[in-house]
Protein backbone atom coordinates (compact mmCIF):
# COMPACT_ATOMS: atom_id res chain seq x y z
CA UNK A 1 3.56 2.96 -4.43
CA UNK A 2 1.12 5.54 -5.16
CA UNK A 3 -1.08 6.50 -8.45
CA UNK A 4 -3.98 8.22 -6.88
CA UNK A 5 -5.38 10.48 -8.27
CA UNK A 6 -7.37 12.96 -11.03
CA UNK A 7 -5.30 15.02 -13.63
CA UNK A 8 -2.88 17.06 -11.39
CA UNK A 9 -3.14 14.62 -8.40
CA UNK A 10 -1.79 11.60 -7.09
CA UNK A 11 -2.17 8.48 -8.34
CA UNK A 12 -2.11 5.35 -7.09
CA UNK A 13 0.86 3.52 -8.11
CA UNK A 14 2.95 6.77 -8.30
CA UNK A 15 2.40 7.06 -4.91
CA UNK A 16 4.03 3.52 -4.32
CA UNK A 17 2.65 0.62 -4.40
CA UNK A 18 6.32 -0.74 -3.68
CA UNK A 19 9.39 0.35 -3.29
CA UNK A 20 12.12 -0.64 -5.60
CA UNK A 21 14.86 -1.49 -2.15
CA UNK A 22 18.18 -0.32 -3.04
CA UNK A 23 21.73 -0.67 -2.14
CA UNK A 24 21.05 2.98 -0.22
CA UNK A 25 18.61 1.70 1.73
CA UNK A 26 20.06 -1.37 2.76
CA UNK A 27 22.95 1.23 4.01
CA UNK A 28 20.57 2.88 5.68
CA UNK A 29 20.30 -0.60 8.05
CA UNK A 30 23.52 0.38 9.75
CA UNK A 31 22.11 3.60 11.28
CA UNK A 32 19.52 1.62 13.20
CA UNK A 33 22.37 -0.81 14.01
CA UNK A 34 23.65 1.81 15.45
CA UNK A 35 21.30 3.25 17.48
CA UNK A 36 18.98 5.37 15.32
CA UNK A 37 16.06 2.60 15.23
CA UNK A 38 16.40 2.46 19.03
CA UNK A 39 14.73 6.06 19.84
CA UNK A 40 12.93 6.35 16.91
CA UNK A 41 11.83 9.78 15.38
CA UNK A 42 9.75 10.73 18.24
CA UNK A 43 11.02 12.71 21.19
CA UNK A 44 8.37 11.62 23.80
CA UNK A 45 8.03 7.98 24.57
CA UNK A 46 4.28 7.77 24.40
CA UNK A 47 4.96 9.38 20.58
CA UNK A 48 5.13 7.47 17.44
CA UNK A 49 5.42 8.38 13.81
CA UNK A 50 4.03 6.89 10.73
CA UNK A 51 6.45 7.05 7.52
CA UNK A 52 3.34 7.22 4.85
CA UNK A 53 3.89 5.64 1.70
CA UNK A 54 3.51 8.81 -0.45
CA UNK A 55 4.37 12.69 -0.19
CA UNK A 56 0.57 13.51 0.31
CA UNK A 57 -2.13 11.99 2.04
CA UNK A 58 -4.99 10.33 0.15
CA UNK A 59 -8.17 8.23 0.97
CA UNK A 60 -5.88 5.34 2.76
CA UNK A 61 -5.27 7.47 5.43
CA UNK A 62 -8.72 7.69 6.87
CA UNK A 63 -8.19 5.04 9.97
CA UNK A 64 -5.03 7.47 11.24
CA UNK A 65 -6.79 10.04 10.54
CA UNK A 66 -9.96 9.54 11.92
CA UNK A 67 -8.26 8.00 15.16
CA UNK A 68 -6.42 10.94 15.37
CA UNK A 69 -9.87 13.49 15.38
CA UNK A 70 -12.17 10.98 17.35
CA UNK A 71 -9.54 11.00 20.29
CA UNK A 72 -8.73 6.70 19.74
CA UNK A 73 -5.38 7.38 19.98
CA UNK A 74 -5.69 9.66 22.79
CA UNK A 75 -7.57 6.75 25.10
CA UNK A 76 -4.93 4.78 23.78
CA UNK A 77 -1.97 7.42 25.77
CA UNK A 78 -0.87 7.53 22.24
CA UNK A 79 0.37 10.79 19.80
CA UNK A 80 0.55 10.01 16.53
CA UNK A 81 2.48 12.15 13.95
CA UNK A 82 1.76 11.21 10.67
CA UNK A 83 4.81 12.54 8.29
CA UNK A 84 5.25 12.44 4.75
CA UNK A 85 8.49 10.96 2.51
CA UNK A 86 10.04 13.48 -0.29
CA UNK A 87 8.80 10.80 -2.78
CA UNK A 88 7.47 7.63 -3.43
CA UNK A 89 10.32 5.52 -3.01
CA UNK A 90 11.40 6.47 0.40
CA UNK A 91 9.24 5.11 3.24
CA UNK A 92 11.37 1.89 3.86
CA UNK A 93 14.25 4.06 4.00
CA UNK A 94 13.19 6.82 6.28
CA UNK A 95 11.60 3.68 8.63
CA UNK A 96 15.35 2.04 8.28
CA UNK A 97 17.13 5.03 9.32
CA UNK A 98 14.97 5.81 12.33
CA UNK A 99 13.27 9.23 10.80
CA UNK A 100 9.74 7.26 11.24
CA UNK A 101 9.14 4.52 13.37
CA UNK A 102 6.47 3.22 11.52
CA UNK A 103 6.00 2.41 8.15
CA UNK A 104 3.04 2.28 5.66
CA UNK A 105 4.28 0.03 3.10
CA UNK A 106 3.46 -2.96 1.23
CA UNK A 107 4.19 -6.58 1.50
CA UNK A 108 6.24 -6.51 -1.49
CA UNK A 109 8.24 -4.07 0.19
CA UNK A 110 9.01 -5.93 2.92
CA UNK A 111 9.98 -9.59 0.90
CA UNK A 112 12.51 -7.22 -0.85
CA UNK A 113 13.82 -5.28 2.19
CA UNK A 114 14.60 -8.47 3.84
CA UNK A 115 16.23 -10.12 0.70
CA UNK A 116 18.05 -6.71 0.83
CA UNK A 117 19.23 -7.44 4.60
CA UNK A 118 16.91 -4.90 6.17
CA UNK A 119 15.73 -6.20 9.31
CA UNK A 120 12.03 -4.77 8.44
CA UNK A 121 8.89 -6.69 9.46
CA UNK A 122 5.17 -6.43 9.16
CA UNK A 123 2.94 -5.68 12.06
CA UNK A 124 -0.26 -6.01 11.08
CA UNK A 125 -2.27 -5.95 7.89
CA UNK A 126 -3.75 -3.08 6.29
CA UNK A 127 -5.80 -4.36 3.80
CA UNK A 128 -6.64 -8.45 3.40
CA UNK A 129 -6.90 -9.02 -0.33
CA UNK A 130 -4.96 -8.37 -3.44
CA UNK A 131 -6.91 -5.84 -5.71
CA UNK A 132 -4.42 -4.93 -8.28
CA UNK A 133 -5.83 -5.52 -11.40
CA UNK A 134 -5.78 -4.85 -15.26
CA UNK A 135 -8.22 -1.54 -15.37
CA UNK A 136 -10.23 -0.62 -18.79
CA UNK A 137 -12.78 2.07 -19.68
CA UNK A 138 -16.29 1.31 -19.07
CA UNK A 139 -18.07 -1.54 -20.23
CA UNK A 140 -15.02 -2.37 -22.23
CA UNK A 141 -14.62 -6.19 -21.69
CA UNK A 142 -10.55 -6.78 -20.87
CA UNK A 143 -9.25 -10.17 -22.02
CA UNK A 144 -6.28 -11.87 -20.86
CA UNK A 145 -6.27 -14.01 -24.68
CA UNK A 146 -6.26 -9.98 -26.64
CA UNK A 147 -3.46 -8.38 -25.13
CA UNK A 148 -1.18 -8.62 -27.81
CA UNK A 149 0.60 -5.07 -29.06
CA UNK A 150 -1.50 -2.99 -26.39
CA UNK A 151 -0.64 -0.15 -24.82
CA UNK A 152 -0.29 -0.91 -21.07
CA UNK A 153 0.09 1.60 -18.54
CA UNK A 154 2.85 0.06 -15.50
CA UNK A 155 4.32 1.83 -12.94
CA UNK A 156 7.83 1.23 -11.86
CA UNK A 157 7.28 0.38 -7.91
CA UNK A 158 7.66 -3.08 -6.78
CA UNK A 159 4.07 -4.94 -6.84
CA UNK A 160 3.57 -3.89 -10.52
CA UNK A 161 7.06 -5.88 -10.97
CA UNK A 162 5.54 -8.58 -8.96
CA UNK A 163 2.11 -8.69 -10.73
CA UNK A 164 3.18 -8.16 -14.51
CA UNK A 165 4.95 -11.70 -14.73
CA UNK A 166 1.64 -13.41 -13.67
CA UNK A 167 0.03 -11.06 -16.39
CA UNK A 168 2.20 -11.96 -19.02
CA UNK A 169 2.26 -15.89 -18.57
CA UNK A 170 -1.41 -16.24 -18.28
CA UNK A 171 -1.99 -14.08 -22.18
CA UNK A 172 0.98 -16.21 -23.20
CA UNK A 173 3.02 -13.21 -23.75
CA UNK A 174 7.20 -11.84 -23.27
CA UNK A 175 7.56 -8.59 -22.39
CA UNK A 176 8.34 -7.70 -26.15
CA UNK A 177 4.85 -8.80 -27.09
CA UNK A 178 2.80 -5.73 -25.13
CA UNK A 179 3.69 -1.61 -25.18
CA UNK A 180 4.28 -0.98 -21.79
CA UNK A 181 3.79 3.04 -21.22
CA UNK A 182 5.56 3.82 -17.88
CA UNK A 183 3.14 6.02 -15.77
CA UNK A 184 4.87 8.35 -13.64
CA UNK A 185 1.60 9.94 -11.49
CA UNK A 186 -1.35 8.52 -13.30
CA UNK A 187 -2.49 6.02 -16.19
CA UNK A 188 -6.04 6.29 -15.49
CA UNK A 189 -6.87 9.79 -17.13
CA UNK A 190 -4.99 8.58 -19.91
CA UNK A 191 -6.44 5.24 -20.23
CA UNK A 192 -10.23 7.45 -20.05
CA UNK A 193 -8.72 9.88 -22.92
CA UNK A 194 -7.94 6.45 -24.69
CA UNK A 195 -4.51 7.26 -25.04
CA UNK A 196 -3.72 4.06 -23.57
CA UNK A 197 -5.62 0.44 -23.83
CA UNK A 198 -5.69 -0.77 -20.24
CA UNK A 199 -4.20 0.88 -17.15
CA UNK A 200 -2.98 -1.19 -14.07
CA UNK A 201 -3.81 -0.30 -10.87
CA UNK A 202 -5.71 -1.13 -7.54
CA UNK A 203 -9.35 -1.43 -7.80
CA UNK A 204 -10.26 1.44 -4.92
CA UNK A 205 -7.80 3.58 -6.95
CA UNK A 206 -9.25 3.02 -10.09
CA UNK A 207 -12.77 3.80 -8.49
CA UNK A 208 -11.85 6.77 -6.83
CA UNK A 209 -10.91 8.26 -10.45
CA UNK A 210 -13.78 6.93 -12.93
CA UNK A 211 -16.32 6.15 -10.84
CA UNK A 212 -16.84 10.04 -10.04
CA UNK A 213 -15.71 11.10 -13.72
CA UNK A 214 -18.25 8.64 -15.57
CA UNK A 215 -20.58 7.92 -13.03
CA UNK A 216 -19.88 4.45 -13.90
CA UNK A 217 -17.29 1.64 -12.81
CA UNK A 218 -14.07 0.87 -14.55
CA UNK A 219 -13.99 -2.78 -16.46
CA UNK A 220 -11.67 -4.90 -14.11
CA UNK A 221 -9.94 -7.94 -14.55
CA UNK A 222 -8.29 -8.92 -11.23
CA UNK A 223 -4.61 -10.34 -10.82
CA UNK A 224 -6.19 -12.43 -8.87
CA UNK A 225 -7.97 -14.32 -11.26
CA UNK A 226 -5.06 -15.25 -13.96
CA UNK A 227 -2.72 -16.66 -11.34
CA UNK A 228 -1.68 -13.85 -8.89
CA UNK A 229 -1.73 -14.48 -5.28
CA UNK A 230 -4.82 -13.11 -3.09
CA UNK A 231 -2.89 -11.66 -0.31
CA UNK A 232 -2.81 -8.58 1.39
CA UNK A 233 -0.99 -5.63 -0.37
CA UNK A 234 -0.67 -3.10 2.02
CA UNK A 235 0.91 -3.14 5.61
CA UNK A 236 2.29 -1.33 8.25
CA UNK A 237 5.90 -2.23 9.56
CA UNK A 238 9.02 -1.11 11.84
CA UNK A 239 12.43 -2.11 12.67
CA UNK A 240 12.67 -5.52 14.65
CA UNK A 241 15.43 -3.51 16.90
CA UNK A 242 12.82 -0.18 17.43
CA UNK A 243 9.72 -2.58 18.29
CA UNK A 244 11.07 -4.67 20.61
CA UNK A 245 12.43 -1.41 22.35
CA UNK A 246 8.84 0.56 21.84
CA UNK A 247 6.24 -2.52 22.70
CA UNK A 248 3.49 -0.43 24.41
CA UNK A 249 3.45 2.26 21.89
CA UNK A 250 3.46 0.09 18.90
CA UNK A 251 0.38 -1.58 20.63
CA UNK A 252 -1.41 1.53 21.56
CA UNK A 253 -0.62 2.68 17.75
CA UNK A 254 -2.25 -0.53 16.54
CA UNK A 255 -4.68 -0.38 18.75
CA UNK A 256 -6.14 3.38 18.05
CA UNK A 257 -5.72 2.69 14.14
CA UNK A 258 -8.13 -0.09 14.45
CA UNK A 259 -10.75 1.34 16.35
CA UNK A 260 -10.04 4.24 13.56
CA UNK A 261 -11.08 1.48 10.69
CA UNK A 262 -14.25 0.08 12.37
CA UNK A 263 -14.98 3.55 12.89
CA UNK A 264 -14.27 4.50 9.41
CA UNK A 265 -15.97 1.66 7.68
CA UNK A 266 -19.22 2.53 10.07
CA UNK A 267 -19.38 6.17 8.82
CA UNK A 268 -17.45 6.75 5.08
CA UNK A 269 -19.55 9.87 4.31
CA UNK A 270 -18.62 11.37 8.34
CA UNK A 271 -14.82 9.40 7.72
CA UNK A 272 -14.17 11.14 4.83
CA UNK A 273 -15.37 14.34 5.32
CA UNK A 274 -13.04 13.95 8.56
CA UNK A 275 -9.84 13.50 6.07
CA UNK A 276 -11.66 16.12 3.46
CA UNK A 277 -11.22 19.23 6.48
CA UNK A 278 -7.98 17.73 7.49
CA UNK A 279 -6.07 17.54 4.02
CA UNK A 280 -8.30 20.31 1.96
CA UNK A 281 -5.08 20.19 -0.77
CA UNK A 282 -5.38 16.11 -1.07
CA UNK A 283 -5.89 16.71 -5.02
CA UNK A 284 -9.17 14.61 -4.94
CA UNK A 285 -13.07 16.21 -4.38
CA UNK A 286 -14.80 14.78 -1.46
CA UNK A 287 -16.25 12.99 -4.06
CA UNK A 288 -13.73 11.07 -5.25
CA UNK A 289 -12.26 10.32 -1.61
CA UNK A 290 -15.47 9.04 -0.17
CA UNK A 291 -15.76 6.70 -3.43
CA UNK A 292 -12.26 5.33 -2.64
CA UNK A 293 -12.59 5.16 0.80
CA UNK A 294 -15.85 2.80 0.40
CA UNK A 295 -13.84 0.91 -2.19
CA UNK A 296 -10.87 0.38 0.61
CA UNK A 297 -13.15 -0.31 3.11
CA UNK A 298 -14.30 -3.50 1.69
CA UNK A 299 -11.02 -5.03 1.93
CA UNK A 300 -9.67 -4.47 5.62
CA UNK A 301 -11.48 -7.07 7.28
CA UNK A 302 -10.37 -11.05 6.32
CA UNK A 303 -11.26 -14.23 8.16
CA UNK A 304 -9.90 -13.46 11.04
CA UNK A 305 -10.74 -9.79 11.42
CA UNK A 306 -9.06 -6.64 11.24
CA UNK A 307 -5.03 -6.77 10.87
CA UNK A 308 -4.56 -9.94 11.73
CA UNK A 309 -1.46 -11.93 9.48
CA UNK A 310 -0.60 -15.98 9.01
CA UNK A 311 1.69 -17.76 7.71
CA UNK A 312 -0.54 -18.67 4.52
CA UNK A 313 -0.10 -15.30 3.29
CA UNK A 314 3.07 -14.62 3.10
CA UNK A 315 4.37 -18.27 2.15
CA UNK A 316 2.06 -17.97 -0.72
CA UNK A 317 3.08 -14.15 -1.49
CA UNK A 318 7.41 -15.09 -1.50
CA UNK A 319 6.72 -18.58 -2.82
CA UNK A 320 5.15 -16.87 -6.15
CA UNK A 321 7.18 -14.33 -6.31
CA UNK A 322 10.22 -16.26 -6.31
CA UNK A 323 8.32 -18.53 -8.63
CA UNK A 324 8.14 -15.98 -11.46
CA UNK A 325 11.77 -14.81 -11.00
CA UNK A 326 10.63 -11.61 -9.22
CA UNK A 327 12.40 -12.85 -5.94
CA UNK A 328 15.68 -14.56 -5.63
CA UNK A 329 15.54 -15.75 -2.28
CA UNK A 330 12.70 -16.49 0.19
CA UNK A 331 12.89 -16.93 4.06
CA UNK A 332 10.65 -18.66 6.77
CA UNK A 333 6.89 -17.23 6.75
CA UNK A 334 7.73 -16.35 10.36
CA UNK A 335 10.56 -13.93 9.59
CA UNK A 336 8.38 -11.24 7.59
CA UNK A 337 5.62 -10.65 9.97
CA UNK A 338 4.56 -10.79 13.65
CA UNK A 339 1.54 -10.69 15.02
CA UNK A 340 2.42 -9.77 18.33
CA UNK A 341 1.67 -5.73 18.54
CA UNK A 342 -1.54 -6.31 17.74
CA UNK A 343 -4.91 -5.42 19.73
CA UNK A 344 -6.00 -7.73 22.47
C-alpha cells in the first residue's frame, strides 16, 4: 500500500496501503501449515525479519531504522533484518509463506487475510489514527456536496477499497457519478500539475510531497470526518503458528521498535537524517523525509500509548467495512489482534 513519493519515487498508496489477498496467498497458508511459519526466515533464533510493505524503504521506516543504528535492538539480544517484497502486493504473502516473519501491513490487510483463511494477526499498532483522506492543491477548499464528474485519483490496494464507499455515500454519489483515475505510483504530482481534481492519500504522504514542493500544506478533507472509521491503518503482524513458536524474539522486536519511535519522535531532524545515510536512493530529499516523518510522528501514540490495540478498534474497523459491502464476513475483535508481544 504505498504512494510515496515525488515524480520518479514512491508513492504512498503504490507502495500499499493494502493488499488486495488472493486465492495465491491464501495457498501460501499451507506452507506455514507445514512447517515454513515454524522457523521463520531467519537462521539464528535471536534473528527476526520484517516483510516491509513496499520494495523500498521510505519515511515509515524510521523506528526500525533508527533502533537498528542506536543499538535498541541490540540491548534487546535482537537482529533485525529488514527485507523488501518484489512489489506492493506481496508482504502478506511472503509473511504467510515463512520468507519474513514479520509483517508491516495494514489493518485492512489483515480483516481480508483472515476472511481469506490466513491465520495472520496483528501485534501491535503502528500508527493510532486513520489519516487517509481526500487531498487537493493548496488552499483549494474540497467539498464532499461538489464531487460530481471529478477526476479522482484511487489506488487499487485494499484501504482505498475500504475508504471510497464511505466517500461516495456521504457526496451522495455511485461509482458512475465520479472519474476515478487509477494511480499506479503517484496521484499527487498529478493532482499539483492539475491533471487531476483531488488525489487520495494519507495525510503524512501527502505532506511529504507538497509541503516541500509549495512550501505550503495540501487542502485535506479527512475520511474521518464523512463517516470513515478513526482507527489505526498501519500494523505489524506474523503467523499465529511462528509467534507462538518465536515469543521472546517477537517481544524483543517490539520492544527495540518502540524505544526506536520515542526516539524518533524526540529527534526527527537526527531520525531522519539516520534513514537519509542509511537509504541515500529512498527517491525523497531529506527534505521531504523529515516533513513526512514529523507528519507520521503525530499519529503513533493513542490513549493508551505506543502500540497498544483494543477491541474498539477493530470491531469498529470490520463492523464498517462489512457495513459498506467491502467485507463479507467479520469475526470476534479478539481473533485479529493480540496484545500479548508487546513491551512490558
Amino acid at each position: 500500500m504505498s504512494n510515496r513519493r515525488l515524480g520518479g519515487g514512491r508513492t504512498w498508496m503504490a507502495k500499499r496501503l493494502g493488499t488486495t489477498v488472493t486465492a495465491g496467498v491464501a495457498a501460501a497458508t499451507a506452507l506455514t501449515a507445514c512447517g515454513a511459519g515454524t522457523t521463520g526466515s531467519s537462521s539464528a533464533q535471536n534473528s527476526v525479519s520484517v516483510a516491509y510493505d513496499g520494495p523500498t524503504a521510505d519515511f515509515e521506516a524510521i523506528p526500525i531504522i533508527v533502533a537498528q543504528k542506536k543499538g535498541f535492538y541490540k540491548a534487546h539480544g535482537v537482529n533485525v533484518n529488514l527485507i523488501f517484497p518484489p512489489n506492493n502486493s506481496t508482504t502478506v504473502k511472503m509473511v504467510a509463506s515463512g520468507q519474513g516473519d514479520i509483517g508491516f501491513d495494514t489493518t485492512t490487510d489483515v480483516a481480508f487475510a483472515r476472511q481469506a483463511g490466513i491465520d495472520m494477526v496483528s501485534i501491535a499498532n503502528y500508527s493510532q489514527f486513520n489519516n487517509w483522506a481526500l487531498i487537493g492543491r493548496p488552499g483549494e477548499n474540497i467539498s464532499i456536496h461538489n464531487l460530481k464528474n471529478k477526476k479522482i485519483g484511487v489506488f487499487t490496494d485494499s484501504w482505498t477499497k475500504a475508504m471510497m464507499p464511505f466517500i461516495l455515500r456521504a457526496a451522495g454519489l455511485n461509482p458512475n457519478q465520479i472519474q476515478p483515475i487509477i494511480a499506479t505510483t503517484d496521484d499527487i504530482v498529478p493532482l499539483l500539475a492539475s491533471k487531476i481534481d483531488i488525489a487520495t492519500n494519507t495525510t503524512n504522504y501527502a505532506i511529504s510531497e507538497v509541503k516541500p514542493t509549495t512550501g505550503k500544506m495540501p487542502s485535506v478533507l479527512l475520511a474521518t470526518k464523512v463517516g470513515a472509521p478513526n482507527v489505526p491503518i498501519w500494523v505489524y503482524t506474523g503467523m499465529s503458528t511462528w509467534l507462538k513458536a518465536h515469543p521472546k524474539v517477537t517481544q524483543a522486536f517490539l520492544a527495540g521498535t518502540e524505544e526506536g519511535m520515542i526516539w524518533a519522535t524526540a529527534h526527527p531532524q537526527s531520525a531522519a537524517s539516520i534513514f537519509q545515510k542509511a537509504y541515500p536512493k529512498n527517491g525523497l530529499s531529506l527534505k521531504s523525509n523529515l516533513a513526512g516523518w514529523e507528519s507520521t510522528a503525530t499519529l503513533l501514540k493513542g490513549r493508551s500509548g505506543y502500540m497498544k490495540q483494543d477491541e474498539h478498534e477493530w470491531a469498529e474497523l470490520v463492523t464498517s467495512l462489512k457495513g459498506v459491502g467491502a467485507l463479507s464476513s467479520a469475526f470476534p475483535p479478539g481473533d485479529y489482534f493480540t496484545n500479548a508481544y508487546l513491551p512490558k
